[in-house]
C-alpha atoms as a PDB file:
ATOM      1  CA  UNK A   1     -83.612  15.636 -65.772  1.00  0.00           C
ATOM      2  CA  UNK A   2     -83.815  14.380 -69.257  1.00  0.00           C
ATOM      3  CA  UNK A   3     -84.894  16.479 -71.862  1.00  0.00           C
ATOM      4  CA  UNK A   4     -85.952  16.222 -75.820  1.00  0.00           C
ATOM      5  CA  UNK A   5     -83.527  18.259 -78.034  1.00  0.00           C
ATOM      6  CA  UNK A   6     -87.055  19.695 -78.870  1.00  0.00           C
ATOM      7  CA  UNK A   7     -87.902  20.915 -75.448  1.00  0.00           C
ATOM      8  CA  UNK A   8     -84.170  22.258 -75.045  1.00  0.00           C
ATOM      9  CA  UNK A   9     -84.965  24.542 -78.552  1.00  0.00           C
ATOM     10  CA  UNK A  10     -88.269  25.584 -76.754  1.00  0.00           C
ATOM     11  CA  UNK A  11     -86.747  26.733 -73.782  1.00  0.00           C
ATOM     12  CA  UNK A  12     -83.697  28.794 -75.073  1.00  0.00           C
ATOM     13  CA  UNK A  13     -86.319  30.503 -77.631  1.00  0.00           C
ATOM     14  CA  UNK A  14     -88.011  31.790 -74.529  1.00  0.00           C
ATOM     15  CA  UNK A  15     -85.024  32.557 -72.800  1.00  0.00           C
ATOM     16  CA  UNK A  16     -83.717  34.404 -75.548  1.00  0.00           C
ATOM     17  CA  UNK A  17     -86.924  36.762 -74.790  1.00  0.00           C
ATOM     18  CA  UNK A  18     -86.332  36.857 -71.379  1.00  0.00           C
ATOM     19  CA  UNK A  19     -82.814  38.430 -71.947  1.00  0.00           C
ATOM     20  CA  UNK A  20     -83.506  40.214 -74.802  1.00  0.00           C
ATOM     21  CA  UNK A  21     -83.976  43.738 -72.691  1.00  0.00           C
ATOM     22  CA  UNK A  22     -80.576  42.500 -70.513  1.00  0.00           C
ATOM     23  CA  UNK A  23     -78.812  41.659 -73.301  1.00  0.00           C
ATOM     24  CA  UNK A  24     -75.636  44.025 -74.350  1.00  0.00           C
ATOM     25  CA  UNK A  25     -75.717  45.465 -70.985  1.00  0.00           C
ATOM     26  CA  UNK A  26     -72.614  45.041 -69.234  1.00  0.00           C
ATOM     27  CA  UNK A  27     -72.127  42.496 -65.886  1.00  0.00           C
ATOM     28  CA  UNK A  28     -71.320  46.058 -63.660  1.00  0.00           C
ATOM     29  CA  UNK A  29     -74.799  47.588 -65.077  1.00  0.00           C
ATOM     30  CA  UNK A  30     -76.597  44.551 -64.674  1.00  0.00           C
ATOM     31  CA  UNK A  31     -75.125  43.802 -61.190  1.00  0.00           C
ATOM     32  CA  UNK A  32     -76.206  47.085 -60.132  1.00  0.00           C
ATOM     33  CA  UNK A  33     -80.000  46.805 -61.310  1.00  0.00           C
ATOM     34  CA  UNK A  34     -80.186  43.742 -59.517  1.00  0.00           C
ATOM     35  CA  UNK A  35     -78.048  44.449 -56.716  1.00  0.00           C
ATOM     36  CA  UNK A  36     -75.484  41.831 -56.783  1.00  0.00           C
ATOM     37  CA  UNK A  37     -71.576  42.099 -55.556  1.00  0.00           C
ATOM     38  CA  UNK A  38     -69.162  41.481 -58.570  1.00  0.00           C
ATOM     39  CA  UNK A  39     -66.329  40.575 -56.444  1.00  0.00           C
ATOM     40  CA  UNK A  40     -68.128  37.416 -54.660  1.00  0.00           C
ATOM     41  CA  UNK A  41     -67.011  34.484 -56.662  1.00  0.00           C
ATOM     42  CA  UNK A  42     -70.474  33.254 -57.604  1.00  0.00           C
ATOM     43  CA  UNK A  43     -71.411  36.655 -59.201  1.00  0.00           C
ATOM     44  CA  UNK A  44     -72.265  35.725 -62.750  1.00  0.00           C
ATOM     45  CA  UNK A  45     -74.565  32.913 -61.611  1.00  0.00           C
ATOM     46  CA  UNK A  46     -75.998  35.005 -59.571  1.00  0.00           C
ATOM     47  CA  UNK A  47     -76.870  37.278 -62.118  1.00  0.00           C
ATOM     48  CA  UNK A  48     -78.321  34.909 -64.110  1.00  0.00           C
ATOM     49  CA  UNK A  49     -80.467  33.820 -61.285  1.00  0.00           C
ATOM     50  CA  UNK A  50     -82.050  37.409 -60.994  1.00  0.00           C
ATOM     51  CA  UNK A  51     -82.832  37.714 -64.575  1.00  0.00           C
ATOM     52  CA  UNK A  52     -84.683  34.547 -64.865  1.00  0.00           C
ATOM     53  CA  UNK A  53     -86.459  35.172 -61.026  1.00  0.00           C
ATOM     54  CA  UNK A  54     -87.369  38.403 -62.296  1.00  0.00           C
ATOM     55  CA  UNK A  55     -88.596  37.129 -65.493  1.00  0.00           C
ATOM     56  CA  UNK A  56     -92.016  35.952 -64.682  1.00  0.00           C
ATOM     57  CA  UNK A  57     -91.758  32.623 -66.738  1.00  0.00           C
ATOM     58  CA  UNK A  58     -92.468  29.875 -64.306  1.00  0.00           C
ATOM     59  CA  UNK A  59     -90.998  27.594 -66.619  1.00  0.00           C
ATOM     60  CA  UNK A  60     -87.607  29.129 -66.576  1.00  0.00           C
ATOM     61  CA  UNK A  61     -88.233  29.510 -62.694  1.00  0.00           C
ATOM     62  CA  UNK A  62     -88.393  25.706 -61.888  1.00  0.00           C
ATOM     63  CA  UNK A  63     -85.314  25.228 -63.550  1.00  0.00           C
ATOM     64  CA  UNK A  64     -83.410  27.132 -60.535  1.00  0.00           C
ATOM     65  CA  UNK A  65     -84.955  24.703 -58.083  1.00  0.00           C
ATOM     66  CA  UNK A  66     -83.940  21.349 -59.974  1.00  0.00           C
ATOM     67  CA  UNK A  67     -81.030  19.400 -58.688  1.00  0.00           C
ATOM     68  CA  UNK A  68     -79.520  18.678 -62.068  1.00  0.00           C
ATOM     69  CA  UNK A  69     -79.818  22.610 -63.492  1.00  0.00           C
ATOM     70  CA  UNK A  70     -75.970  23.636 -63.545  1.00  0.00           C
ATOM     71  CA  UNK A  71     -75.190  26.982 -64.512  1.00  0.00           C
ATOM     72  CA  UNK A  72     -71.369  27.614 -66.310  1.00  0.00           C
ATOM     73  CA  UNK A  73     -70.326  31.111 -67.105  1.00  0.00           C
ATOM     74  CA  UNK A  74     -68.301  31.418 -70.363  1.00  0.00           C
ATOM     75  CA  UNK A  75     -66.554  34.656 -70.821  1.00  0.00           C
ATOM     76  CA  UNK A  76     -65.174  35.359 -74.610  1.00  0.00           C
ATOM     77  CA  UNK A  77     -62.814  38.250 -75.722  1.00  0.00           C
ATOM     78  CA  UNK A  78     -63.675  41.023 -78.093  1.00  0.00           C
ATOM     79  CA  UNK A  79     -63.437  38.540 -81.494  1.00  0.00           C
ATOM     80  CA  UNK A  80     -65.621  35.802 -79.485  1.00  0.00           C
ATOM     81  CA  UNK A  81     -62.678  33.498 -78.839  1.00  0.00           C
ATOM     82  CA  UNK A  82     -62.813  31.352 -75.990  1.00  0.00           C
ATOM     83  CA  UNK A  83     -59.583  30.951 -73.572  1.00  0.00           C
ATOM     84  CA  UNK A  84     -60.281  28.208 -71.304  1.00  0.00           C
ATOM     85  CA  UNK A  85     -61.866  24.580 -71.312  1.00  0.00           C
ATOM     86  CA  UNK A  86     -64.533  23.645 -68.967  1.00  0.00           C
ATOM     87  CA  UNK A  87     -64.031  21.731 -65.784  1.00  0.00           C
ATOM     88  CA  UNK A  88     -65.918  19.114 -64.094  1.00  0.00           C
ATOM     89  CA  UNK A  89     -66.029  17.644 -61.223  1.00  0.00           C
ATOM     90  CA  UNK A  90     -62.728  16.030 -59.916  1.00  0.00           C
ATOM     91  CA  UNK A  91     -63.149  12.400 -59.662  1.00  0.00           C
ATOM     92  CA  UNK A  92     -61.692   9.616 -57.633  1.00  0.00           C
ATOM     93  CA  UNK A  93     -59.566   7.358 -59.449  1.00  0.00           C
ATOM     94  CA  UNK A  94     -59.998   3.966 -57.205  1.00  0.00           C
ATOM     95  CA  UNK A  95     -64.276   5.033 -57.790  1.00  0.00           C
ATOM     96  CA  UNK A  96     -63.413   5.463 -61.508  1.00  0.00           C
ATOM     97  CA  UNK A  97     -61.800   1.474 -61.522  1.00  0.00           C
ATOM     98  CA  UNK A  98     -64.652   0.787 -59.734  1.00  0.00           C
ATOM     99  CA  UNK A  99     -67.473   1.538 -62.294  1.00  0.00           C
ATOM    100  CA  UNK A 100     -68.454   0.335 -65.399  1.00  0.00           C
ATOM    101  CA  UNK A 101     -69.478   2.794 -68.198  1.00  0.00           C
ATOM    102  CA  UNK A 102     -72.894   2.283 -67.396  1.00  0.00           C
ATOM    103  CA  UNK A 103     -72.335   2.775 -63.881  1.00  0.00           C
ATOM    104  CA  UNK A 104     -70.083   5.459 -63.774  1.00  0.00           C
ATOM    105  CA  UNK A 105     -70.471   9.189 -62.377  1.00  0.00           C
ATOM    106  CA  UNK A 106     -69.424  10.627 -65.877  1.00  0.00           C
ATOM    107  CA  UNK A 107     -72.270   9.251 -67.745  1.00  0.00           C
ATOM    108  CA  UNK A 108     -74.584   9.704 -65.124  1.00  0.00           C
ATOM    109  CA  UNK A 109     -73.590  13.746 -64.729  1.00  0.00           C
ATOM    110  CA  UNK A 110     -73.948  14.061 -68.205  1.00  0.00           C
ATOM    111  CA  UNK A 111     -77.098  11.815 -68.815  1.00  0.00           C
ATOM    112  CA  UNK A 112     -79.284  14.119 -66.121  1.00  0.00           C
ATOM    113  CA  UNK A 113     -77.615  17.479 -66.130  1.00  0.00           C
ATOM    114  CA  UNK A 114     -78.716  20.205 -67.733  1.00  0.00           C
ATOM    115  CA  UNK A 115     -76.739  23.629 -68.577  1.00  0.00           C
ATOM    116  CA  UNK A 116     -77.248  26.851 -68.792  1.00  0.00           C
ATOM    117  CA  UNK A 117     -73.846  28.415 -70.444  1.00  0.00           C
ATOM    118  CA  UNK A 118     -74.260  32.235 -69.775  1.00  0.00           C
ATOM    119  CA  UNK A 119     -72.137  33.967 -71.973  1.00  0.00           C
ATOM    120  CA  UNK A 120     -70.257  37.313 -71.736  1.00  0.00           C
ATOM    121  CA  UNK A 121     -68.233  38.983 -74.277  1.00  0.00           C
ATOM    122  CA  UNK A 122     -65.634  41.836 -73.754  1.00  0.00           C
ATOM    123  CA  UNK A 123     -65.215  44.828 -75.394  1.00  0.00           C
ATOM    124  CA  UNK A 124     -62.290  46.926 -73.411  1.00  0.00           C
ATOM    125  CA  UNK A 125     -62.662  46.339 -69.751  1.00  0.00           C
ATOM    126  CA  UNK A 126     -66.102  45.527 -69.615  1.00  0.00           C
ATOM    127  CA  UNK A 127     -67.966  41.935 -70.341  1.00  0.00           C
ATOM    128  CA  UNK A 128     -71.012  42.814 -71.290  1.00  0.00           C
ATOM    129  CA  UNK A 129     -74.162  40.172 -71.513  1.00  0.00           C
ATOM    130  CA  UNK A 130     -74.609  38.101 -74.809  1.00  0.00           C
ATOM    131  CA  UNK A 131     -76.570  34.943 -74.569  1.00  0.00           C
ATOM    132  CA  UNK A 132     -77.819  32.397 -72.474  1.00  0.00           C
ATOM    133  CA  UNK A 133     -77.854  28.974 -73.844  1.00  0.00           C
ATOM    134  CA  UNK A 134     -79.488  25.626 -72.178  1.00  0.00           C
ATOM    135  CA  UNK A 135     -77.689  22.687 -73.105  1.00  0.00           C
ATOM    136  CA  UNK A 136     -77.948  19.119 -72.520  1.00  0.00           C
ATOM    137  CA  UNK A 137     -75.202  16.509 -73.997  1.00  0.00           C
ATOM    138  CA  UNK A 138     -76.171  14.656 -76.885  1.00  0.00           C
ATOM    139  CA  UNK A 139     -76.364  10.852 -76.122  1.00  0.00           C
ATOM    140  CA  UNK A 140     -74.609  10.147 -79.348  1.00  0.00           C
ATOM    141  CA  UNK A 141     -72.141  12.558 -78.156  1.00  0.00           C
ATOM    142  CA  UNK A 142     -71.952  10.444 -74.806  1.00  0.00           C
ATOM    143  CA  UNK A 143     -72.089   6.965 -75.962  1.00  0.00           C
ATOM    144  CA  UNK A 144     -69.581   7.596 -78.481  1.00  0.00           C
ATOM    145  CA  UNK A 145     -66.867  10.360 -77.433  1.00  0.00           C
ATOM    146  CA  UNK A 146     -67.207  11.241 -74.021  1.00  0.00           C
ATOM    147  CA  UNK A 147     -67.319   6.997 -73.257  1.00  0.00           C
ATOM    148  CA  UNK A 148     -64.075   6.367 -75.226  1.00  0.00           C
ATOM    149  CA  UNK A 149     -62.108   9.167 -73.018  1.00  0.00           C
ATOM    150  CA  UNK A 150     -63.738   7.450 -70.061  1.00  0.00           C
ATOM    151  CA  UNK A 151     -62.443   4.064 -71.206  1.00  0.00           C
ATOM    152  CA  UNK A 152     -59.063   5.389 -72.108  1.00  0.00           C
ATOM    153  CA  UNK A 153     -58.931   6.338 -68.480  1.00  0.00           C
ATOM    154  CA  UNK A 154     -59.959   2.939 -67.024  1.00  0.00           C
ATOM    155  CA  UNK A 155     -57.776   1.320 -68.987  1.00  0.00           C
ATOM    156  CA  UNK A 156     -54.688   3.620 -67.648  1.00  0.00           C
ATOM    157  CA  UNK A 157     -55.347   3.573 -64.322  1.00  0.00           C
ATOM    158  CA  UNK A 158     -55.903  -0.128 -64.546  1.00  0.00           C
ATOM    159  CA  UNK A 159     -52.627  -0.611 -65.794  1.00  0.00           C
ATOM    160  CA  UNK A 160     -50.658   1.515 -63.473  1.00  0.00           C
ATOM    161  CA  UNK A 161     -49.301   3.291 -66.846  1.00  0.00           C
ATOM    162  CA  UNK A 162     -49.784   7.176 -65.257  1.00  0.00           C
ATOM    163  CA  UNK A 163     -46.711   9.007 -65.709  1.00  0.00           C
ATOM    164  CA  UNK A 164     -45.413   9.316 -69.438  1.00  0.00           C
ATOM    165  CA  UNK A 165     -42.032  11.154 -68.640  1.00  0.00           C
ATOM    166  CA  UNK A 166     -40.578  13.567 -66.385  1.00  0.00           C
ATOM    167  CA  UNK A 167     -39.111  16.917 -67.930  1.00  0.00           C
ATOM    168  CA  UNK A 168     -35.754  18.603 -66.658  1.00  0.00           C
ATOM    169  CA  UNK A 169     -38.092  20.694 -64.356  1.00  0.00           C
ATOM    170  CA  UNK A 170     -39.576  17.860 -62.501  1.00  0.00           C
ATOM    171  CA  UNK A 171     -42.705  18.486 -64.295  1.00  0.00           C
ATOM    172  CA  UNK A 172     -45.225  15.450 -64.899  1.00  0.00           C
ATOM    173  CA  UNK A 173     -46.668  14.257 -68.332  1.00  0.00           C
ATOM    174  CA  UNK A 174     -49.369  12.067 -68.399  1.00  0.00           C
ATOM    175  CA  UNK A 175     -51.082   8.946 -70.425  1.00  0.00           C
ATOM    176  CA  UNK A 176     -54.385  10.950 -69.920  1.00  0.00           C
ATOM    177  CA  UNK A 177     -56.675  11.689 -72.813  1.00  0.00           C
ATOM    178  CA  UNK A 178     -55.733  15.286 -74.413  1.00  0.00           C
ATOM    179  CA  UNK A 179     -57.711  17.751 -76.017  1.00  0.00           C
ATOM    180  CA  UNK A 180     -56.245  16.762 -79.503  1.00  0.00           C
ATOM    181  CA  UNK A 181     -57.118  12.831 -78.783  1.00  0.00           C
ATOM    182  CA  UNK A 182     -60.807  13.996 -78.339  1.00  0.00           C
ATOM    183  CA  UNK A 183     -63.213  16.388 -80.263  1.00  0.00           C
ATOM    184  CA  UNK A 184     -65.293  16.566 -76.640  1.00  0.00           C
ATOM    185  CA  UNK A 185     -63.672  15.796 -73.530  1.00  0.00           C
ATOM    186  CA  UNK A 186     -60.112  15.658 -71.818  1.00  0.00           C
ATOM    187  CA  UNK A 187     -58.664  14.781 -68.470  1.00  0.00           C
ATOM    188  CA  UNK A 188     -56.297  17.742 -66.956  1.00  0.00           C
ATOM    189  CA  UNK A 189     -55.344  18.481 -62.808  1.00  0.00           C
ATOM    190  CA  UNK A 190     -57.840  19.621 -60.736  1.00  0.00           C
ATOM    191  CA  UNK A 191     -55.706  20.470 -57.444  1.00  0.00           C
ATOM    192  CA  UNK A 192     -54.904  23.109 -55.326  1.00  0.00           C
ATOM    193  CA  UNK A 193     -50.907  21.423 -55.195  1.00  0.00           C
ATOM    194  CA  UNK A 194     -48.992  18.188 -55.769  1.00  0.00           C
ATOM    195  CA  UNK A 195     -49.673  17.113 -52.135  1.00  0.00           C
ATOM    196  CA  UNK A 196     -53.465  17.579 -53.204  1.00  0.00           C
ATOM    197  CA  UNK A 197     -54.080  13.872 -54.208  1.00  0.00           C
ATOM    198  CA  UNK A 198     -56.709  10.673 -54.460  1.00  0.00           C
ATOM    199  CA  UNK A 199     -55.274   7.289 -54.112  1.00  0.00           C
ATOM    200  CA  UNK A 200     -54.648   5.163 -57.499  1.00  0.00           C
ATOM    201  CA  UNK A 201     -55.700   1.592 -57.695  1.00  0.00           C
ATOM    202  CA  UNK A 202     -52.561   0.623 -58.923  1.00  0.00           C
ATOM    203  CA  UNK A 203     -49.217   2.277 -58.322  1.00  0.00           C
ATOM    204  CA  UNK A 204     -47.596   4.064 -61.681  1.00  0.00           C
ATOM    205  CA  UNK A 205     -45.158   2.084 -63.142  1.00  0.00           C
ATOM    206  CA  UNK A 206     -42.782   4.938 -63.901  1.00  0.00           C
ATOM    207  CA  UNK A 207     -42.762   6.718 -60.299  1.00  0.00           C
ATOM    208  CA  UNK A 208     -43.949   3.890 -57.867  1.00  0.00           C
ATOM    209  CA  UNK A 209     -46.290   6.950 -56.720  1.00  0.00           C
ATOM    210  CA  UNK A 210     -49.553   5.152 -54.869  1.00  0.00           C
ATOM    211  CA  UNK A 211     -51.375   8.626 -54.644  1.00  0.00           C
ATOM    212  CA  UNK A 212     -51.607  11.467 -57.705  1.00  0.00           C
ATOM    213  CA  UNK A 213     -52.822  15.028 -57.546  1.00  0.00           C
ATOM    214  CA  UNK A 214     -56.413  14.845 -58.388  1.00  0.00           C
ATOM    215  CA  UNK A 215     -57.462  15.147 -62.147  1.00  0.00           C
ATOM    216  CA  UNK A 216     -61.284  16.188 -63.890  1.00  0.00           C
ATOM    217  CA  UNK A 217     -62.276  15.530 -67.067  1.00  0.00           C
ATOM    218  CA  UNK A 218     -62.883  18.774 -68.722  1.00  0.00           C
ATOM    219  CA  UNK A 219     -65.048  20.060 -71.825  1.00  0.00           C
ATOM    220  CA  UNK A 220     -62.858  21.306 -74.576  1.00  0.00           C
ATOM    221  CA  UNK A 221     -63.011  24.951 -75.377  1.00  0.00           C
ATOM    222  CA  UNK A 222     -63.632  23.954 -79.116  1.00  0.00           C
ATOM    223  CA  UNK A 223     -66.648  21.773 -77.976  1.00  0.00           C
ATOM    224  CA  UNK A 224     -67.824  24.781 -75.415  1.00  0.00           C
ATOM    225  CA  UNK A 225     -67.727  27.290 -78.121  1.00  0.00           C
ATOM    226  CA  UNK A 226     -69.489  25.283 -80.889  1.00  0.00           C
ATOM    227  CA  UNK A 227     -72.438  24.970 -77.722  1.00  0.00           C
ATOM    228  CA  UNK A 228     -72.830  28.395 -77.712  1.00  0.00           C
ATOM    229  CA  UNK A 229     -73.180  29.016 -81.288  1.00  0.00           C
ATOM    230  CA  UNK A 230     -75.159  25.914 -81.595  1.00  0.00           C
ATOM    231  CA  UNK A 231     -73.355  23.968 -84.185  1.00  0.00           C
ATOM    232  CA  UNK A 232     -72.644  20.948 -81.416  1.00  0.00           C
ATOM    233  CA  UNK A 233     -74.583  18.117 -82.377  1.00  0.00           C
END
């Protein structure tokens, strides 16, 4: 689902009235108007899904339905700060050799998917509804940034060149693109353990290791929070 940056203005205008009578309430009040359980682990989206189903816009509605609507909850303490990057999917890193720019699932995710970043802010113990924001990623944005950490990663995997040292407490440091390399993207672990892996299509040079604990590329919390104020271009 591709949309104009004009179309994305004209739907968070009428989202913005949608939430307007929701907005400063906090998640606990708003779960309990709509009835939703805090503690399951899709709670916020869920929320968000209620608000917009209740809203009577059948614009706003369809979006739920589409394939390529993705909803990410961003949660910012009392002075709006914003702790944590963004994850994405994990990738395979033999599929990732595989592609070609144009070809590849990174592009592609980003090309058609649309987001809705529902964000909460805290105040004491509470998060209390502030905004939603739809968001879809710039292509000069793609072609430019986002490709050259994808490249970066091709080009290491490619080369076997994985493992950058090993510290005194066995922990691993990576060639992988870092949040200070790139203004949008970087590549950090995405597994439940070490023995949580994906093959690599060439063995790291340092270790010898054929399989590494699977990695996503991830949007930067710097890059997240200019979204949500909308000074990302």
């Amino acid at each position: 689902m591709k949309l104009s940056a004009e179309r994305i203005g004209q739907l968070n205008t009428e989202i913005e009235s949608v939430i307007g009578q929701y907005q400063d309430f906090s998640a606990n009040k708003l779960a309990e108007i709509f009835g939703v359980n805090m503690s399951a682990k899709n709670a916020f989206s869920t929320l968000t899904h209620k608000i917009i189903e209740n809203s009577g816009s059948s614009v706003l509605g369809h979006l739920l339905t589409d394939e390529d609507f993705r909803f990410k909850t961003v949660r910012l303490d009392k002075y709006g700060r914003l702790k944590e990057s963004m994850s994405l999917p994990v990738f395979k890193y033999c599929d990732l050799c595989s592609e070609t720019w144009e070809t590849s699932e990174l592009r592609d995710y980003f090309y058609q998917k649309v987001f809705a970043f529902i964000v909460f802010r805290a105040d004491g113990k509470e998060l209390y509804l502030n905004k939603i924001v739809l968001w879809q990623m710039p292509e000069n944005v793609l072609e430019n940034g986002v490709r050259e950490a994808w490249q970066r990663m091709y080009d290491i995997l490619g080369a076997g060149k994985i493992v950058k040292y090993i510290d005194d407490s066995g922990r691993y440091f990576t060639y992988f693109p870092s949040s200070t390399e790139n203004p949008y993207v970087h590549v950090r672990p995405h597994a439940q353990n070490r023995q949580d892996t994906h093959p690599l299509p060439v063995a790291d040079k340092l270790t010898g290791l054929v399989q590494y604990p699977k990695h996503s590329f991830w949007l930067n919390r710097s890059y997240v929070l200019k979204i949500i104020t909308r000074e990302a271009n």
